[in-house]
Protein backbone atom coordinates (compact mmCIF):
# COMPACT_ATOMS: atom_id res chain seq x y z
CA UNK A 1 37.12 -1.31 40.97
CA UNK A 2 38.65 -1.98 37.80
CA UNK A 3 38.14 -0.17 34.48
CA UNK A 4 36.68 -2.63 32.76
CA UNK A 5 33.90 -3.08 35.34
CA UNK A 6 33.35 0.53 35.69
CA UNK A 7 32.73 0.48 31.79
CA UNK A 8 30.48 -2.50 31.82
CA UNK A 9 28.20 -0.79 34.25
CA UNK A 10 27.59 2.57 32.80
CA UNK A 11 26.70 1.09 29.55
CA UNK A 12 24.15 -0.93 31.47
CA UNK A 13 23.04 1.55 33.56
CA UNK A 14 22.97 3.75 30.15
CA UNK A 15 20.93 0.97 28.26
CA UNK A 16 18.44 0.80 31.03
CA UNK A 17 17.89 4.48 30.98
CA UNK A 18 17.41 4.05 27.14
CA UNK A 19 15.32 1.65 27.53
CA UNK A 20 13.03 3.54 29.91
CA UNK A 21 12.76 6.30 27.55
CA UNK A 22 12.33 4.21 24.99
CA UNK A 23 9.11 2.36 26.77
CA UNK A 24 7.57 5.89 27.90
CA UNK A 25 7.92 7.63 24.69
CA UNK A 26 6.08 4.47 23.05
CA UNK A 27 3.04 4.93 25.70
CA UNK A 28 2.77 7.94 24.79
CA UNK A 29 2.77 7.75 20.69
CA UNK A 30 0.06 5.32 21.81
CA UNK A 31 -1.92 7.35 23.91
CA UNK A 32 -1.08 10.37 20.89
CA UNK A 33 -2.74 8.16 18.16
CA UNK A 34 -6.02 7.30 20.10
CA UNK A 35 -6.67 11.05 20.80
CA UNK A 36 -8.34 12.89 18.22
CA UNK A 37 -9.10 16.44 19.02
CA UNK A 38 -12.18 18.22 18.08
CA UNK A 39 -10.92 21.19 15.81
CA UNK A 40 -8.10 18.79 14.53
CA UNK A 41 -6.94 20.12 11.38
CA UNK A 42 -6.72 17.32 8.92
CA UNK A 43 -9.39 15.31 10.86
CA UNK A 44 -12.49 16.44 8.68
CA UNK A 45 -11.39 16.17 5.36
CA UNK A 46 -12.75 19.17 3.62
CA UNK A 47 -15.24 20.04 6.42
CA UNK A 48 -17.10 16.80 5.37
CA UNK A 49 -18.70 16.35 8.73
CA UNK A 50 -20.16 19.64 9.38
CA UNK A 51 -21.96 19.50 5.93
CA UNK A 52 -25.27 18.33 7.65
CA UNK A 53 -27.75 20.73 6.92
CA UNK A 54 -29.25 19.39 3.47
CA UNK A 55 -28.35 22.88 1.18
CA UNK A 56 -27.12 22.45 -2.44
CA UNK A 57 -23.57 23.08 -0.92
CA UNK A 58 -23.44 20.68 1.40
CA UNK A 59 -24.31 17.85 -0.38
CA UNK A 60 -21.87 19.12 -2.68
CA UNK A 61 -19.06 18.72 -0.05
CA UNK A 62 -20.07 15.48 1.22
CA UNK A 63 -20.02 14.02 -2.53
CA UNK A 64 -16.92 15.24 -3.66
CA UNK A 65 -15.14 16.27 -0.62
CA UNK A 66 -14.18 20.12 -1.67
CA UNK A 67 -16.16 23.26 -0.57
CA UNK A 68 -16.93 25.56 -3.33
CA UNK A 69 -14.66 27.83 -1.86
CA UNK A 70 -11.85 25.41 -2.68
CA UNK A 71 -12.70 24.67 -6.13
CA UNK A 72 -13.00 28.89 -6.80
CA UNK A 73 -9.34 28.68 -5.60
CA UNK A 74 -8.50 25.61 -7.79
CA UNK A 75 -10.12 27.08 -11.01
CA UNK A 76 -8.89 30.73 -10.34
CA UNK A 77 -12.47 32.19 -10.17
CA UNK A 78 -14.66 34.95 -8.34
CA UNK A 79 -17.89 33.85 -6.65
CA UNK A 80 -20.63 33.89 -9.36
CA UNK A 81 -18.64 33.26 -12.52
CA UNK A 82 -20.41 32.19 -15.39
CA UNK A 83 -20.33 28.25 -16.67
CA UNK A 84 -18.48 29.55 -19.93
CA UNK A 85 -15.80 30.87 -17.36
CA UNK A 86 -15.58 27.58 -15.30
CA UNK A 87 -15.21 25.45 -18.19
CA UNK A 88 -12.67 27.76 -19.97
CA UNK A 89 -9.67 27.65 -16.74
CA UNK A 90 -10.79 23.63 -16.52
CA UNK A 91 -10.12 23.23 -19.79
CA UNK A 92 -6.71 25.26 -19.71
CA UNK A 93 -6.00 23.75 -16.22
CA UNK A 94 -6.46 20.23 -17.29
CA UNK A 95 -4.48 20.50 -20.16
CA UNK A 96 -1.72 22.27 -18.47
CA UNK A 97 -1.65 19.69 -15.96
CA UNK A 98 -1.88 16.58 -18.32
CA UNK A 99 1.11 14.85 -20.11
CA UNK A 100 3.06 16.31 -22.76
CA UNK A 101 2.30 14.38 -26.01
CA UNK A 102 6.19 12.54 -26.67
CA UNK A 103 7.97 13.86 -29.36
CA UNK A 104 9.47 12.23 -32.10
CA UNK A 105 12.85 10.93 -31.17
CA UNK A 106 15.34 12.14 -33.11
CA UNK A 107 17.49 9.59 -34.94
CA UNK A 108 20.31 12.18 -36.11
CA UNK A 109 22.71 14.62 -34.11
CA UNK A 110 23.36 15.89 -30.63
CA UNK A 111 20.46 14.17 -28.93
CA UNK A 112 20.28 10.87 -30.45
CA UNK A 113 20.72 8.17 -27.80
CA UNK A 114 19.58 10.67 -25.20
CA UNK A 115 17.12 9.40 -22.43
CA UNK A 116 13.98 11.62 -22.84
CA UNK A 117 13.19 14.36 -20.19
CA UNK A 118 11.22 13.03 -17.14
CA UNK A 119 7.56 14.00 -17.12
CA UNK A 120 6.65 17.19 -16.25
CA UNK A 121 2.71 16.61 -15.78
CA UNK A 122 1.02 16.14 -11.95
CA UNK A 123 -1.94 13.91 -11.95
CA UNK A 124 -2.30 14.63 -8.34
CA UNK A 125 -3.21 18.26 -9.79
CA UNK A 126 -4.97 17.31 -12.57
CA UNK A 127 -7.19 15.08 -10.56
CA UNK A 128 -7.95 18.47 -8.15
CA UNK A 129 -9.13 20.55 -11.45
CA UNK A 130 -11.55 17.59 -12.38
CA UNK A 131 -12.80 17.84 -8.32
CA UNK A 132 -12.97 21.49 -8.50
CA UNK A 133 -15.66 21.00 -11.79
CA UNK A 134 -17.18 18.55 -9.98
CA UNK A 135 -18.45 21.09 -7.25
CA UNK A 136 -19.76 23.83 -9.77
């Protein structure tokens, strides 16, 4: 046999075998995304489908999607804090998380012609605070 013919083959032979792999791997991300297990993490957002018993909390969970617990994390808070409490670390929270008011531009010295500092605010965040008063 001659080298080029040798050649030709194994990267046939390798393709195919590629191929194959290729193919099964594809089945099986198929087979992967149809199958949801029961104690999936992820797959109950917030626990939103085991809030069935009609209590105060768990109509809280289905309408905003976050367990109490999860907004006494958010908000920094103990279990039976008082309203004044709750609305205090929003307030701070929100604020915190909001956008910075822009400053002036300054038309003299080192920083004039300077592109302004990217924000430093997360809405993603700040939308979790409001969510977290939302439960209370």
């Amino acid at each position: 046999m001659s080298a080029p013919k040798i050649i030709i083959q194994i990267l046939v032979t390798g393709a195919q075998i590629f191929g194959k792999a290729l193919f099964e791997a594809g089945k099986q991300a198929a087979k992967n995304a149809k199958h949801t297990p029961q104690g999936a993490i992820g797959s109950d957002i917030a626990g939103v489908r085991n809030a069935t018993s009609g209590s105060l909390t768990d109509k809280l969970t289905r309408e905003h999607r976050m367990t109490l617990d999860e907004a006494h994390l958010i908000l920094n808070l103990k279990q039976g804090e008082s309203l004044e409490n709750v609305l205090k670390n929003y307030e701070h929270l929100f604020k915190v998380n909001g956008p910075r008011p822009a400053p002036d531009p300054p038309t003299t010295g080192a920083r004039a012609g300077k592109q302004p500092a990217p924000p430093t605010h997360s809405h993603y965040l700040q939308s979790k605070v409001v969510r977290a008063r939302e439960a209370y």
